[in-house]
N, C-alpha and C. Protein backbone atom coordinates (compact mmCIF):
# COMPACT_ATOMS: atom_id res chain seq x y z
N UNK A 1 2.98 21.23 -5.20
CA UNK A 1 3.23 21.64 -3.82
C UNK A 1 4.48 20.96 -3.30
N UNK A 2 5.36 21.85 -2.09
CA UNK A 2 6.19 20.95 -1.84
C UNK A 2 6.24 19.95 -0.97
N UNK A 3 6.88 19.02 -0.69
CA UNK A 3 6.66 17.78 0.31
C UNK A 3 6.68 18.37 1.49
N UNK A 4 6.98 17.20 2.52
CA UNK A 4 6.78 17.47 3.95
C UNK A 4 8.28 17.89 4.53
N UNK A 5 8.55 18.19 5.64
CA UNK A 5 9.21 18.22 6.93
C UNK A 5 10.22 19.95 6.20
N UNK A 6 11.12 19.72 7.06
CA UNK A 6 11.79 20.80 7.10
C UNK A 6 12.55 21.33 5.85
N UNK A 7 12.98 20.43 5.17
CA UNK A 7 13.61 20.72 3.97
C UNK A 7 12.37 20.26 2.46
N UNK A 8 11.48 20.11 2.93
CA UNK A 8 10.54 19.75 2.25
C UNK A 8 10.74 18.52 1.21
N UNK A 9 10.74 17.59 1.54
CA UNK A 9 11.52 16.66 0.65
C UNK A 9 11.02 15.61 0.94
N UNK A 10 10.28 15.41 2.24
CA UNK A 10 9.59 14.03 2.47
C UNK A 10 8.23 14.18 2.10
N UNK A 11 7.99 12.49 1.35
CA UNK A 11 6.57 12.18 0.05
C UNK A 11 5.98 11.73 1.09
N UNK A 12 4.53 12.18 0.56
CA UNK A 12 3.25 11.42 0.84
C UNK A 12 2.87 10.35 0.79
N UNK A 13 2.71 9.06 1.05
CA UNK A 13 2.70 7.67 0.84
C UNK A 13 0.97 7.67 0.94
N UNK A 14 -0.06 8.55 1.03
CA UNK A 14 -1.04 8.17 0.27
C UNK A 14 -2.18 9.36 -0.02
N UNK A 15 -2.37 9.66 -0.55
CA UNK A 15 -3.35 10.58 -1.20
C UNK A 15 -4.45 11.11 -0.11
N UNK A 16 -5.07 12.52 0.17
CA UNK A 16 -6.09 12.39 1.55
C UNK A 16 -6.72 13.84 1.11
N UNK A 17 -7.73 13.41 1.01
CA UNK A 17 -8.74 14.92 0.69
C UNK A 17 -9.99 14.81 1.55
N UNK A 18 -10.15 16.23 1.81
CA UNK A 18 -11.99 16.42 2.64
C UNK A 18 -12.39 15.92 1.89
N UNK A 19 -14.18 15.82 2.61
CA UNK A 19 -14.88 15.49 1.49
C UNK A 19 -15.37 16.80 1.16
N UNK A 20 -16.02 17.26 -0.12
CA UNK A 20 -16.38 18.51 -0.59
C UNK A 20 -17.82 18.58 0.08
N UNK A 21 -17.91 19.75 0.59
CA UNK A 21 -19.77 19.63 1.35
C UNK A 21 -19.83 21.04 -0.09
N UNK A 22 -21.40 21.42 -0.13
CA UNK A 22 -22.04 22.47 -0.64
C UNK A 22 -21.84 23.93 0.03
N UNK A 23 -22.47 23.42 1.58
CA UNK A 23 -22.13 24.33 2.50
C UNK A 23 -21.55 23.78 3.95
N UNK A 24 -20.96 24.52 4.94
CA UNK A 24 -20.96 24.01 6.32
C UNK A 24 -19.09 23.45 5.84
N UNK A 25 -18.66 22.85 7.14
CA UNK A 25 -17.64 22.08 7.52
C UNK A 25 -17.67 20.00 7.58
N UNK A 26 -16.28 20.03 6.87
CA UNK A 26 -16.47 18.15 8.01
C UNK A 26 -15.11 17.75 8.14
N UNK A 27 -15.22 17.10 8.83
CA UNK A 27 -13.58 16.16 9.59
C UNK A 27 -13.71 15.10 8.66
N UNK A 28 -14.34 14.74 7.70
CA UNK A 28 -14.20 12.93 7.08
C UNK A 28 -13.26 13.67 5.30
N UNK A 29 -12.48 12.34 5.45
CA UNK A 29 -11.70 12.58 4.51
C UNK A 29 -11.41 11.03 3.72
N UNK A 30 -10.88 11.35 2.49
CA UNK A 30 -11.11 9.83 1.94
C UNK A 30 -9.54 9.79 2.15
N UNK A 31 -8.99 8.71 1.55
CA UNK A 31 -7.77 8.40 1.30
C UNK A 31 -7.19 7.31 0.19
N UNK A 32 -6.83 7.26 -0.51
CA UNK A 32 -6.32 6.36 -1.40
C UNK A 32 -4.70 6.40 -1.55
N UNK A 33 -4.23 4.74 -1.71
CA UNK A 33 -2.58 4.80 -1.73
C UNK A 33 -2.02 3.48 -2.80
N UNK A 34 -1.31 3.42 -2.88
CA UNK A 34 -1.16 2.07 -4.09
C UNK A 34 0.14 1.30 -3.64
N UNK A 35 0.21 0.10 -4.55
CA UNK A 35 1.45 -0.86 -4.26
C UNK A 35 1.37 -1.89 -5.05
N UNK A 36 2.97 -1.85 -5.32
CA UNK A 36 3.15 -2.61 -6.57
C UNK A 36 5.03 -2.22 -6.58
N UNK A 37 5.42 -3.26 -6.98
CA UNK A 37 7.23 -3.44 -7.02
C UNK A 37 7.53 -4.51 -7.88
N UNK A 38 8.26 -3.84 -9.05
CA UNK A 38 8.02 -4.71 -10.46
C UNK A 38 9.33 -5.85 -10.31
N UNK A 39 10.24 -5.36 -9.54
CA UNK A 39 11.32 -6.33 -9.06
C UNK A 39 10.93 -7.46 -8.15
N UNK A 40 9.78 -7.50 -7.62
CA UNK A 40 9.27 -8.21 -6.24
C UNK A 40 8.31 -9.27 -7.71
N UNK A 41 7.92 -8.82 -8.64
CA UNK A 41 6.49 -8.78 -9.36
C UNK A 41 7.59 -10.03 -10.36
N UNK A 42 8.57 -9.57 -10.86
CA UNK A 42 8.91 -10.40 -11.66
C UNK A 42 9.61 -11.63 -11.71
N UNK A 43 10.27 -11.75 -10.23
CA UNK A 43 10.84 -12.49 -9.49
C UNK A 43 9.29 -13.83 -9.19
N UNK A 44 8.12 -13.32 -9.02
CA UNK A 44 6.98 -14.20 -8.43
C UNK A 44 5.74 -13.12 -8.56
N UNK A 45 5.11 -13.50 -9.57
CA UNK A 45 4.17 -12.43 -9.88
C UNK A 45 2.82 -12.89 -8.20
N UNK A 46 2.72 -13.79 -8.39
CA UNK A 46 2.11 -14.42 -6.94
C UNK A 46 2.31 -13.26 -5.88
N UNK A 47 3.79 -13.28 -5.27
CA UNK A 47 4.06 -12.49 -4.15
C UNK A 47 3.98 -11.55 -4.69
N UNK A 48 4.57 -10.91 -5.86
CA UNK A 48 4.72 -9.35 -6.28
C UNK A 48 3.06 -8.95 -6.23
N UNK A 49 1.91 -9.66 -6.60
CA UNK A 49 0.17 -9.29 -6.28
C UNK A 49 -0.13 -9.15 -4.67
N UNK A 50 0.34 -10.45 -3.90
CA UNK A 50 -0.12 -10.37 -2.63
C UNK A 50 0.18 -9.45 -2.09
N UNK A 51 1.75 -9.02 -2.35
CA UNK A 51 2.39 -7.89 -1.40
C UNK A 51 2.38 -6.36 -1.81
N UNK A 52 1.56 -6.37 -3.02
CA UNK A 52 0.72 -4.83 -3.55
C UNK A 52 -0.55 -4.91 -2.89
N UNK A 53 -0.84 -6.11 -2.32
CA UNK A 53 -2.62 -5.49 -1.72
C UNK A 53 -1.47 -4.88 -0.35
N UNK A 54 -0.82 -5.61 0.18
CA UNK A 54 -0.50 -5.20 1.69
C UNK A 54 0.15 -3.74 1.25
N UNK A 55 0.88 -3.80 0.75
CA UNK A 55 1.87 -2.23 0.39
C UNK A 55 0.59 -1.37 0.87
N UNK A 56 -0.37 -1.72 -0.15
CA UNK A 56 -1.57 -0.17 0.11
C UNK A 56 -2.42 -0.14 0.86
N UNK A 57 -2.39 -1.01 1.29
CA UNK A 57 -3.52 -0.92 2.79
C UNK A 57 -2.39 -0.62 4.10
N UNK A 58 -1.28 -1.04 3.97
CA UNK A 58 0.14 -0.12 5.22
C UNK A 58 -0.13 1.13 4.91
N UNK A 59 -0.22 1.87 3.82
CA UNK A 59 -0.04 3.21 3.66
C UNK A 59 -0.82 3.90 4.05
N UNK A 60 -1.91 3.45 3.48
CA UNK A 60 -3.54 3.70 4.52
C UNK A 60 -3.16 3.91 5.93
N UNK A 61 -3.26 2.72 6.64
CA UNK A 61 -2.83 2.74 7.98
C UNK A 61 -1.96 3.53 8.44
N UNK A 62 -0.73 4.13 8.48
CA UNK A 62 -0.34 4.66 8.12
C UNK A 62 -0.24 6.35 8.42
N UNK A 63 -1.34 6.88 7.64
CA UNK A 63 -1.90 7.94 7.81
C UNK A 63 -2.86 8.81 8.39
N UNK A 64 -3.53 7.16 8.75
CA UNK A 64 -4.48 7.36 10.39
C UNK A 64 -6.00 6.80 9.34
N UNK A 65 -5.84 5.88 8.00
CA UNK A 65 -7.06 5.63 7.37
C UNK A 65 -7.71 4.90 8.25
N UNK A 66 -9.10 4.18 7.96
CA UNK A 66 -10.00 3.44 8.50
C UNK A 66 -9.80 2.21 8.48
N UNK A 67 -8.99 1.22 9.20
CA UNK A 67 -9.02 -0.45 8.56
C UNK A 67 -10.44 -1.08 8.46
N UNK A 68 -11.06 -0.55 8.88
CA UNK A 68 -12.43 -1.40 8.91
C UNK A 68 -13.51 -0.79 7.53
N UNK A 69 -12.83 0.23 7.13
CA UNK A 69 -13.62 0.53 5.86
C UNK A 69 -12.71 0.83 4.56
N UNK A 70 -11.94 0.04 4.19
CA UNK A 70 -11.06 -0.20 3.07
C UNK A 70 -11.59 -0.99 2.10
N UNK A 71 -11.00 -0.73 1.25
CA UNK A 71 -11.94 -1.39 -0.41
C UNK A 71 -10.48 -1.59 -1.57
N UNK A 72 -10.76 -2.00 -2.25
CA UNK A 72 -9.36 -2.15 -2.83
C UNK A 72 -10.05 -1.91 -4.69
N UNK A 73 -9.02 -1.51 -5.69
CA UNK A 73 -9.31 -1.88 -6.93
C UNK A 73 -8.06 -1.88 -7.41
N UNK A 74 -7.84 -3.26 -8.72
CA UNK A 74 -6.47 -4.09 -9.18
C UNK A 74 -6.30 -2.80 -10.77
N UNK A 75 -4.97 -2.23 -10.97
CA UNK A 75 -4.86 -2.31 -12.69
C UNK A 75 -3.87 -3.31 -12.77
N UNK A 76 -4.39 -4.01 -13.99
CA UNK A 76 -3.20 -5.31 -14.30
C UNK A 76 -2.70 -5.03 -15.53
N UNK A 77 -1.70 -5.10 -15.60
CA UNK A 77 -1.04 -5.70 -17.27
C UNK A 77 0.04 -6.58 -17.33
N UNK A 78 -0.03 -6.98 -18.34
CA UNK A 78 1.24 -8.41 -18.79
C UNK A 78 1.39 -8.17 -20.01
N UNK A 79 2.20 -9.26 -20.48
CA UNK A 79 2.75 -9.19 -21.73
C UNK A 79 1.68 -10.34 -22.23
N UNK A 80 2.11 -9.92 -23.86
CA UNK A 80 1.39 -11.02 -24.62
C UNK A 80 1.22 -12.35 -24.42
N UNK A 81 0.44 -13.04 -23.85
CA UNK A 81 0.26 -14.56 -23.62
C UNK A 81 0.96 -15.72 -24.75
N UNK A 82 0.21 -14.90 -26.49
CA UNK A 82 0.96 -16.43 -27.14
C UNK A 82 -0.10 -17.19 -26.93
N UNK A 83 1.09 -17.86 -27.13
CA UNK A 83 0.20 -19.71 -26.96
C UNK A 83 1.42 -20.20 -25.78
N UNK A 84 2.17 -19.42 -24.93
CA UNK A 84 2.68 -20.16 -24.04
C UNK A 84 2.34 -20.24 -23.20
N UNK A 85 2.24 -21.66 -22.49
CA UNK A 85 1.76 -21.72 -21.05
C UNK A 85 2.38 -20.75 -19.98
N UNK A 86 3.91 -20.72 -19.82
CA UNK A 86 4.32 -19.77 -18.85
C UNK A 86 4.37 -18.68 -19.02
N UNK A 87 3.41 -18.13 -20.19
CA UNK A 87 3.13 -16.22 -20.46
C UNK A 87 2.01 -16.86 -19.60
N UNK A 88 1.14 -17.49 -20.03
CA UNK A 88 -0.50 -17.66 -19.29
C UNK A 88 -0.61 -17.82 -18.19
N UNK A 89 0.91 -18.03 -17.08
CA UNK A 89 0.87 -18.55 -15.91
C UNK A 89 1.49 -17.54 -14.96
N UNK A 90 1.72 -16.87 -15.63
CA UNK A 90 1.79 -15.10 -15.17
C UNK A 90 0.83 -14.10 -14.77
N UNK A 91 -0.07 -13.64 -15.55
CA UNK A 91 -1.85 -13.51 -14.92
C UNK A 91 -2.40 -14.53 -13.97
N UNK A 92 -2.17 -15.68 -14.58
CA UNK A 92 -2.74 -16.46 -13.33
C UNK A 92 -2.03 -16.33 -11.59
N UNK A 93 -0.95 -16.45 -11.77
CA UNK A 93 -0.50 -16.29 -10.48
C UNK A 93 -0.43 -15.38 -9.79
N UNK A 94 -0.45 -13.83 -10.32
CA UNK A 94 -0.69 -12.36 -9.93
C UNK A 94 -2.21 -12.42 -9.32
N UNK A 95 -3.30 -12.98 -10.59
CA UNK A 95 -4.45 -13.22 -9.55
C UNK A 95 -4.87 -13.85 -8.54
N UNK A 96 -4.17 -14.86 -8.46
CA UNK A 96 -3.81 -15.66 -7.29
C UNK A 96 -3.90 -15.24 -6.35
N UNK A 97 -2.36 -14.43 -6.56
CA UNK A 97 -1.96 -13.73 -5.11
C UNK A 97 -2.62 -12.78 -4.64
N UNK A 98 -3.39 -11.54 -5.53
CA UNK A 98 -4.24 -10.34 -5.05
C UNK A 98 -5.70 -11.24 -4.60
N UNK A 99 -5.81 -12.52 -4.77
CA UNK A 99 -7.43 -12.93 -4.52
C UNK A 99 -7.25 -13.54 -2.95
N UNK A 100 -5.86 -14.36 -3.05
CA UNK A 100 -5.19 -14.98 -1.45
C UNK A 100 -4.96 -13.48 -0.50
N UNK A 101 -4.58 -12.78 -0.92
CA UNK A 101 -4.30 -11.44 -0.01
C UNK A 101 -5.78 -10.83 0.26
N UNK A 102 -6.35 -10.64 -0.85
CA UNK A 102 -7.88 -10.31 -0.37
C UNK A 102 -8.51 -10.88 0.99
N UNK A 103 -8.72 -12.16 0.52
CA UNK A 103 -9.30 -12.99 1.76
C UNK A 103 -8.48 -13.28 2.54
N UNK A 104 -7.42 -13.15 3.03
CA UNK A 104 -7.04 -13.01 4.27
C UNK A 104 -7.09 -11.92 4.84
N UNK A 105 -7.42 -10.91 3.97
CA UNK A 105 -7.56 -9.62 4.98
C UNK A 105 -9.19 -9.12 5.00
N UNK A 106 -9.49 -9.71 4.14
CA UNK A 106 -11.40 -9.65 4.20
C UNK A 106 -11.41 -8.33 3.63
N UNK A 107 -10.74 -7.99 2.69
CA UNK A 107 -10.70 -7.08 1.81
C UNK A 107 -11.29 -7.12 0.65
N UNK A 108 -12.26 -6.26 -0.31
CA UNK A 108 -12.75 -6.79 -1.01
C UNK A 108 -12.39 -5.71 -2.47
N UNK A 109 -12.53 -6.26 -3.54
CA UNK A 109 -11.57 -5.48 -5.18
C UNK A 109 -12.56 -5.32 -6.04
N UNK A 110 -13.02 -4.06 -5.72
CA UNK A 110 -14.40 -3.64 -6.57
C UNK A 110 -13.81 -3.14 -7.61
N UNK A 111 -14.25 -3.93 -9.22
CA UNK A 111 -13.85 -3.42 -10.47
C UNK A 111 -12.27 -3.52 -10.57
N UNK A 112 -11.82 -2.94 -11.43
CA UNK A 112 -10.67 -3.22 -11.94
C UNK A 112 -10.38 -2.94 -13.14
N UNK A 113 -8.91 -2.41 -13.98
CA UNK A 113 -8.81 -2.50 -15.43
C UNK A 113 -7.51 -3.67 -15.83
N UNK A 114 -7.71 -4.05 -16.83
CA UNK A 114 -6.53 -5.15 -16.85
C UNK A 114 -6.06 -5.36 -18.62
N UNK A 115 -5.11 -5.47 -18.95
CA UNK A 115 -4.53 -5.31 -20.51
C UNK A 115 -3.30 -6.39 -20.35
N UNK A 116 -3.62 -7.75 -21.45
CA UNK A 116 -2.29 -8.09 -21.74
C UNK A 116 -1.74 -7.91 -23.09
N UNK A 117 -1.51 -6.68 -23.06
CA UNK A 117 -0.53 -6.55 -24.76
C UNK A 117 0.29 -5.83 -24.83
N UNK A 118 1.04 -5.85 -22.93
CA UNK A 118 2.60 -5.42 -23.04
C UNK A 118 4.06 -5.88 -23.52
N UNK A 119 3.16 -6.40 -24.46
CA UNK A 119 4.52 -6.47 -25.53
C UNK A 119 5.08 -5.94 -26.93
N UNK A 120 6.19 -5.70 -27.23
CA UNK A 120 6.61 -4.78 -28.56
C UNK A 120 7.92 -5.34 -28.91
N UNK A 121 7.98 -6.00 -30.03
CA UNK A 121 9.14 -7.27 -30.79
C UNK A 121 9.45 -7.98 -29.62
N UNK A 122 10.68 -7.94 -29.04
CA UNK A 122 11.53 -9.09 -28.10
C UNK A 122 11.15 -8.13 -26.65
N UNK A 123 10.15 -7.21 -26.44
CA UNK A 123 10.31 -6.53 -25.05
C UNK A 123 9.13 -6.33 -24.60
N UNK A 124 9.24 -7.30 -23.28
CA UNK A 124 7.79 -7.33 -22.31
C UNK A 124 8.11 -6.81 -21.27
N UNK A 125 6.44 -6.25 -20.77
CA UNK A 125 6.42 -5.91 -19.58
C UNK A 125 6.24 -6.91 -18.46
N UNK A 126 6.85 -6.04 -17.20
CA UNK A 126 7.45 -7.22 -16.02
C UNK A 126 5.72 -7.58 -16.03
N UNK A 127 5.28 -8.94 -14.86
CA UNK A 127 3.82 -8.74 -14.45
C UNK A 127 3.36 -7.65 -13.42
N UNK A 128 2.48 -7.33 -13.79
CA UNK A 128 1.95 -5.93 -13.79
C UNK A 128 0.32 -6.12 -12.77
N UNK A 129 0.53 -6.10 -11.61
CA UNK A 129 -0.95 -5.92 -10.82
C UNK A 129 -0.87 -4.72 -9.58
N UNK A 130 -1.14 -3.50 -9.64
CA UNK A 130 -0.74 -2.67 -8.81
C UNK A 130 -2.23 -2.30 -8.11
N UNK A 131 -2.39 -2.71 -7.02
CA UNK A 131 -3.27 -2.65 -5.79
C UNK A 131 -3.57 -1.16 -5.57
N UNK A 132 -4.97 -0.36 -5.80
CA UNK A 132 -4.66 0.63 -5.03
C UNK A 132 -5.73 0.24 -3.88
N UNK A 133 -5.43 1.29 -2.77
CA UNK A 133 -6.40 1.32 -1.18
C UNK A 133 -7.13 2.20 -1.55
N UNK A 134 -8.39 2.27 -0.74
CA UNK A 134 -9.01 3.68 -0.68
C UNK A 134 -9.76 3.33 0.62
N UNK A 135 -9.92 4.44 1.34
CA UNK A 135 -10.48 4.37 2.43
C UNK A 135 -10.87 5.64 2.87
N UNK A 136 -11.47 5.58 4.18
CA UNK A 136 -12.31 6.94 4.79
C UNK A 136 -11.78 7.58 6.18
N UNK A 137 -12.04 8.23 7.02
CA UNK A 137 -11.30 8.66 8.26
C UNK A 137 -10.94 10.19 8.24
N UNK A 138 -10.59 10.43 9.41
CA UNK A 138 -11.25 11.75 10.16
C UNK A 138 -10.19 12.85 9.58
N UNK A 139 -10.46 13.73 9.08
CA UNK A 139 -8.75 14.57 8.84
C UNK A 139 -8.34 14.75 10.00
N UNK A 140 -8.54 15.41 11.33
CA UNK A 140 -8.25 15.71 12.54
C UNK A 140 -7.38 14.54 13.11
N UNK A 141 -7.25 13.64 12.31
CA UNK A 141 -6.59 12.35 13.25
C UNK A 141 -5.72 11.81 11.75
N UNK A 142 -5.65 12.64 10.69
CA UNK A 142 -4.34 11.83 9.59
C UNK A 142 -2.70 12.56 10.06
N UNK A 143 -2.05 12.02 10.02
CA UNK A 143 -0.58 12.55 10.58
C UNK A 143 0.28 12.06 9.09
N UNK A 144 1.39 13.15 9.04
CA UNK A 144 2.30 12.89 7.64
C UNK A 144 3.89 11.59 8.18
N UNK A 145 4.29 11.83 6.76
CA UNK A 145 5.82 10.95 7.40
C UNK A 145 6.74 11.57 7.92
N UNK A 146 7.16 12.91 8.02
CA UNK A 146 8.23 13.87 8.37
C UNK A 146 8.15 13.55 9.87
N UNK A 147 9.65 13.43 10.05
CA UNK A 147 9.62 13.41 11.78
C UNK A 147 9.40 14.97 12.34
N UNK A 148 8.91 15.41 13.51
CA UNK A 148 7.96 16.39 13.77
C UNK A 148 9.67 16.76 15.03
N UNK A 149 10.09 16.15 15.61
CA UNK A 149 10.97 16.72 16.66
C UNK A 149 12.33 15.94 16.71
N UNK A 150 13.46 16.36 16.94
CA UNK A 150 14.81 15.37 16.65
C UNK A 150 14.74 14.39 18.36
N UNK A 151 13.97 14.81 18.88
CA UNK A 151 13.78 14.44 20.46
C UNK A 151 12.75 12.81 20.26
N UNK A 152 11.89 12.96 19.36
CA UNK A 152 10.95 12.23 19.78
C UNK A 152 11.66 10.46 19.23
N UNK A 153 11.67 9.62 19.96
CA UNK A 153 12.13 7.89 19.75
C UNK A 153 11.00 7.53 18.29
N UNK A 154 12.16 6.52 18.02
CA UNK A 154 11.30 6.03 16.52
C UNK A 154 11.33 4.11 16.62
N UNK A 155 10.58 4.31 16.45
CA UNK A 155 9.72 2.39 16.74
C UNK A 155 9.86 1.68 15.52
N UNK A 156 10.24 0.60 15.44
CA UNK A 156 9.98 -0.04 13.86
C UNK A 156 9.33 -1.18 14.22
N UNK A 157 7.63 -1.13 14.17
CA UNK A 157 6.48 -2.03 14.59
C UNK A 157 6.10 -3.08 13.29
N UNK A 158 6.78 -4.20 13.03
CA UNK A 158 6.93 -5.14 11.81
C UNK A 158 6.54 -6.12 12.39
N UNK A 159 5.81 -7.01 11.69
CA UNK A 159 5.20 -8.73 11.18
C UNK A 159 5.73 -9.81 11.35
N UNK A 160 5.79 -10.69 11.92
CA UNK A 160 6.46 -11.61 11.47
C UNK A 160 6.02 -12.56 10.17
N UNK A 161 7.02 -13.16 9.50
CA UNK A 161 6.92 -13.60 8.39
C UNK A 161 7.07 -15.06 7.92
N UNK A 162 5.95 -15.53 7.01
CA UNK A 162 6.43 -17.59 7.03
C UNK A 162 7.29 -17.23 6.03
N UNK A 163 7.78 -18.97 5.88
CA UNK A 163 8.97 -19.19 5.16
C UNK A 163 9.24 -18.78 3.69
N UNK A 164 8.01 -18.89 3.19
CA UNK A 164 7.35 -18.35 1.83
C UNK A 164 7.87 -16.38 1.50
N UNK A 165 8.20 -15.75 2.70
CA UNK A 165 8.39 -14.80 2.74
C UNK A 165 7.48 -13.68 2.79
N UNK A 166 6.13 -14.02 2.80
CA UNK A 166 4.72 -13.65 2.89
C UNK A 166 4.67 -13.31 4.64
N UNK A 167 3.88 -12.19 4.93
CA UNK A 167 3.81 -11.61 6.60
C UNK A 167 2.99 -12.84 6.78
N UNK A 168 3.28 -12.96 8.57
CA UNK A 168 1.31 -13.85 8.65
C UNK A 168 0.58 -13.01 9.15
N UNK A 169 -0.27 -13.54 8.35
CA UNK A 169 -1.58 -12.28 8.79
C UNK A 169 -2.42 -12.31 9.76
N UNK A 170 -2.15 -13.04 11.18
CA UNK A 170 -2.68 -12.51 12.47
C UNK A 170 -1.60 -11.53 13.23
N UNK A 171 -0.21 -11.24 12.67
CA UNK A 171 0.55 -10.37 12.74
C UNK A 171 0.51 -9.38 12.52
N UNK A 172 0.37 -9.57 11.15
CA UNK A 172 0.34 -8.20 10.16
C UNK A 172 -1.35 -7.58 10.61
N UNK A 173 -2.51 -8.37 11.41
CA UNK A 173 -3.42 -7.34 11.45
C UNK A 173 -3.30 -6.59 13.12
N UNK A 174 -2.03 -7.29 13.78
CA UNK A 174 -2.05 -6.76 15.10
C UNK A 174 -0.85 -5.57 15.20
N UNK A 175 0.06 -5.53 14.04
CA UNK A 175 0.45 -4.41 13.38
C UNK A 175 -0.22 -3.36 13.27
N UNK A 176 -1.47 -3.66 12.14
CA UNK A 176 -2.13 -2.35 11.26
C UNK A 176 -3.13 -2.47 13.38
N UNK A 177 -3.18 -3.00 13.88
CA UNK A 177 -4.43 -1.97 15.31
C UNK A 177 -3.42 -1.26 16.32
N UNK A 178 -1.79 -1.85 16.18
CA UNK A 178 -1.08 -0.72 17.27
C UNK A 178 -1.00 0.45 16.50
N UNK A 179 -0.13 0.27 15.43
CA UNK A 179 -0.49 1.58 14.48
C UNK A 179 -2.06 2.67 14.70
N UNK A 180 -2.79 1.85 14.12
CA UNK A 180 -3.85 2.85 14.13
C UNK A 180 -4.54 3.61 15.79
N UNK A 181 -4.03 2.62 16.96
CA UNK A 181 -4.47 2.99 18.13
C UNK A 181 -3.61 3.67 18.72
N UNK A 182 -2.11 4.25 18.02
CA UNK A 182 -1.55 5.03 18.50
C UNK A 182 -1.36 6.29 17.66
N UNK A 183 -2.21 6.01 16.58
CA UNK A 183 -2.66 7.38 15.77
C UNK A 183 -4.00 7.99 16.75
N UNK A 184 -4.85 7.49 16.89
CA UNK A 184 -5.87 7.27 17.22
C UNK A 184 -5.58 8.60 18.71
N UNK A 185 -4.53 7.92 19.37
CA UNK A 185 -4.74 8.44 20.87
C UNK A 185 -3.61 9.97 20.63
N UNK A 186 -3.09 10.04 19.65
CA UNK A 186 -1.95 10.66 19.79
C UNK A 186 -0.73 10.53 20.03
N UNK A 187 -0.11 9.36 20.16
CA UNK A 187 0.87 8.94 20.33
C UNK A 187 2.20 8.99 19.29
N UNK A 188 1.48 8.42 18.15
CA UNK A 188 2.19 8.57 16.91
C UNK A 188 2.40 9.95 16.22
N UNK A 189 3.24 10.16 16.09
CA UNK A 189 4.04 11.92 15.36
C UNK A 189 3.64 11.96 13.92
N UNK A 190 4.79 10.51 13.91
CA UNK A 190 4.48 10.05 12.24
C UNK A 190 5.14 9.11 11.71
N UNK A 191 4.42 8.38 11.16
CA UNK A 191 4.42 7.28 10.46
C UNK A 191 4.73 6.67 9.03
N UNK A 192 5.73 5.58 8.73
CA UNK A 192 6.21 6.01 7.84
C UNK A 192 6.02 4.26 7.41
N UNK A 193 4.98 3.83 6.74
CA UNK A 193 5.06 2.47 6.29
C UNK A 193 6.81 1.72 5.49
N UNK A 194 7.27 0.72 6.06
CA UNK A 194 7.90 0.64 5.26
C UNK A 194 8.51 -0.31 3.78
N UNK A 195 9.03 0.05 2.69
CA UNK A 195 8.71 -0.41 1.66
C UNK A 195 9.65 -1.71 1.00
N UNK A 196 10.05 -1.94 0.01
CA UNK A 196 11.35 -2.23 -0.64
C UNK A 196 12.35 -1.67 -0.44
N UNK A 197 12.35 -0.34 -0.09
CA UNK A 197 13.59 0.04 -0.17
C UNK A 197 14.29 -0.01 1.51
N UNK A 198 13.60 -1.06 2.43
CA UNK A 198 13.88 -0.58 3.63
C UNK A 198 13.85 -0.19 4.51
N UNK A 199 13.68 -0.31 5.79
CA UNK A 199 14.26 0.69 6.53
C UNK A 199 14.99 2.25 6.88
N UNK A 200 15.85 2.15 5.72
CA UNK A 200 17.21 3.06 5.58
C UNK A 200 16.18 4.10 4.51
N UNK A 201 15.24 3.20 3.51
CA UNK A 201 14.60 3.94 2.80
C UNK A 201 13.93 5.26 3.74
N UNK A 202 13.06 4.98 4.73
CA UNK A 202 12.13 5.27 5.21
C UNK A 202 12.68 5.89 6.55
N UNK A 203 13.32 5.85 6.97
CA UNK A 203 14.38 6.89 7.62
C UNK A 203 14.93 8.30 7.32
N UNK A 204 15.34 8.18 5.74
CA UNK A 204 15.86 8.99 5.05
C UNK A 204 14.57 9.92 4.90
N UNK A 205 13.53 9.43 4.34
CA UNK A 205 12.38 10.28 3.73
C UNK A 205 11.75 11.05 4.69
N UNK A 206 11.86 10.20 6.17
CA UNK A 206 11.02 10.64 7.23
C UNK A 206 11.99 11.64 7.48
N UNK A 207 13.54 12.38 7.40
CA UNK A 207 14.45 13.01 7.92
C UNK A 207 14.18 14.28 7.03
């Protein structure tokens, strides 16, 4: 199918289906979205985990998902461990960070798949923990990223951040309730989480 807005070209940032009934109608729809940035990941597998739980729970939000009924599940991979400590300290710190991001958001990571034998002669894979969201919420109230009118003002509603480069998260959850309470009322057109690539990213896509 093609994307959104006028030239059809702006992506979906998270997945959203009815639920299937037998018979009859319903407004509840699930949603699932993911996050993960192998440049963010390899630089600090730590932050590159923490900041894949947040990536996919923004996207959620986002689209008008449920913050209060989100669930999360991790796929991990790495490269071959060895016998070196700093292959072994690569999983460790990815879990780290998706277990520190969990509990600060009281998010919880049901199941999971995980493989370290991304490696082949001299070539590994970056660390590898990609967060997906899944959540529930009304279709009647999900909105896309395409801007809807050249008239309507565009807001860039962001976190502040500690030194570590990590959001703080009494920020980042007063973020995800203006968001969702201006999905909520109608306010919001559309919403466009934004990623690595920006600002400029997420401008472009929403255009």
């Amino acid at each position: 199918m093609p994307f959104g807005g006028k030239y059809q070209l702006t992506p979906t940032q998270s997945m959203v289906h009815k639920i299937s009934l037998e018979k009859g109608q319903t407004d509840t729809c699930s949603f699932m979205a993911y996050g993960y940035n192998p440049f963010i990941a390899e630089k600090s597998p730590y932050h590159g985990a923490y900041l894949a739980v947040v990536e996919s729970v923004s996207k959620i939000i986002a689209q008008g998902g449920n913050r209060n009924e989100l669930y999360l599940t991790f796929q991990e991979y790495f490269e071959k461990p060895l016998r070196d400590g700093k292959r072994w300290g690569k999983p460790l710190a990815a879990l780290l960070g998706g277990f520190i991001a969990q509990k600060d958001l009281s998010i919880g990571a049901i199941g999971g798949k995980d493989s370290m034998s991304g490696s082949f002669e001299d070539l590994d894979v970056p660390p590898t923990l990609v967060s997906f969201a899944v959540s529930v919420g009304k279709a009647s109230k999900v909105i896309s990223g395409e801007f809807k009118e050249a008239s309507h003002p565009v807001y860039w509603v962001k976190p502040t951040y500690q030194e570590d480069g990590l959001p703080h998260i009494e920020s980042l959850e007063k973020v995800y309730a203006v968001i969702s309470d201006a999905i909520d009322k109608g306010i919001a057109k559309a919403v466009w989480s934004v990623g690595y690539g920006g600002v400029a990213e997420g401008l472009l896509k929403m255009s």
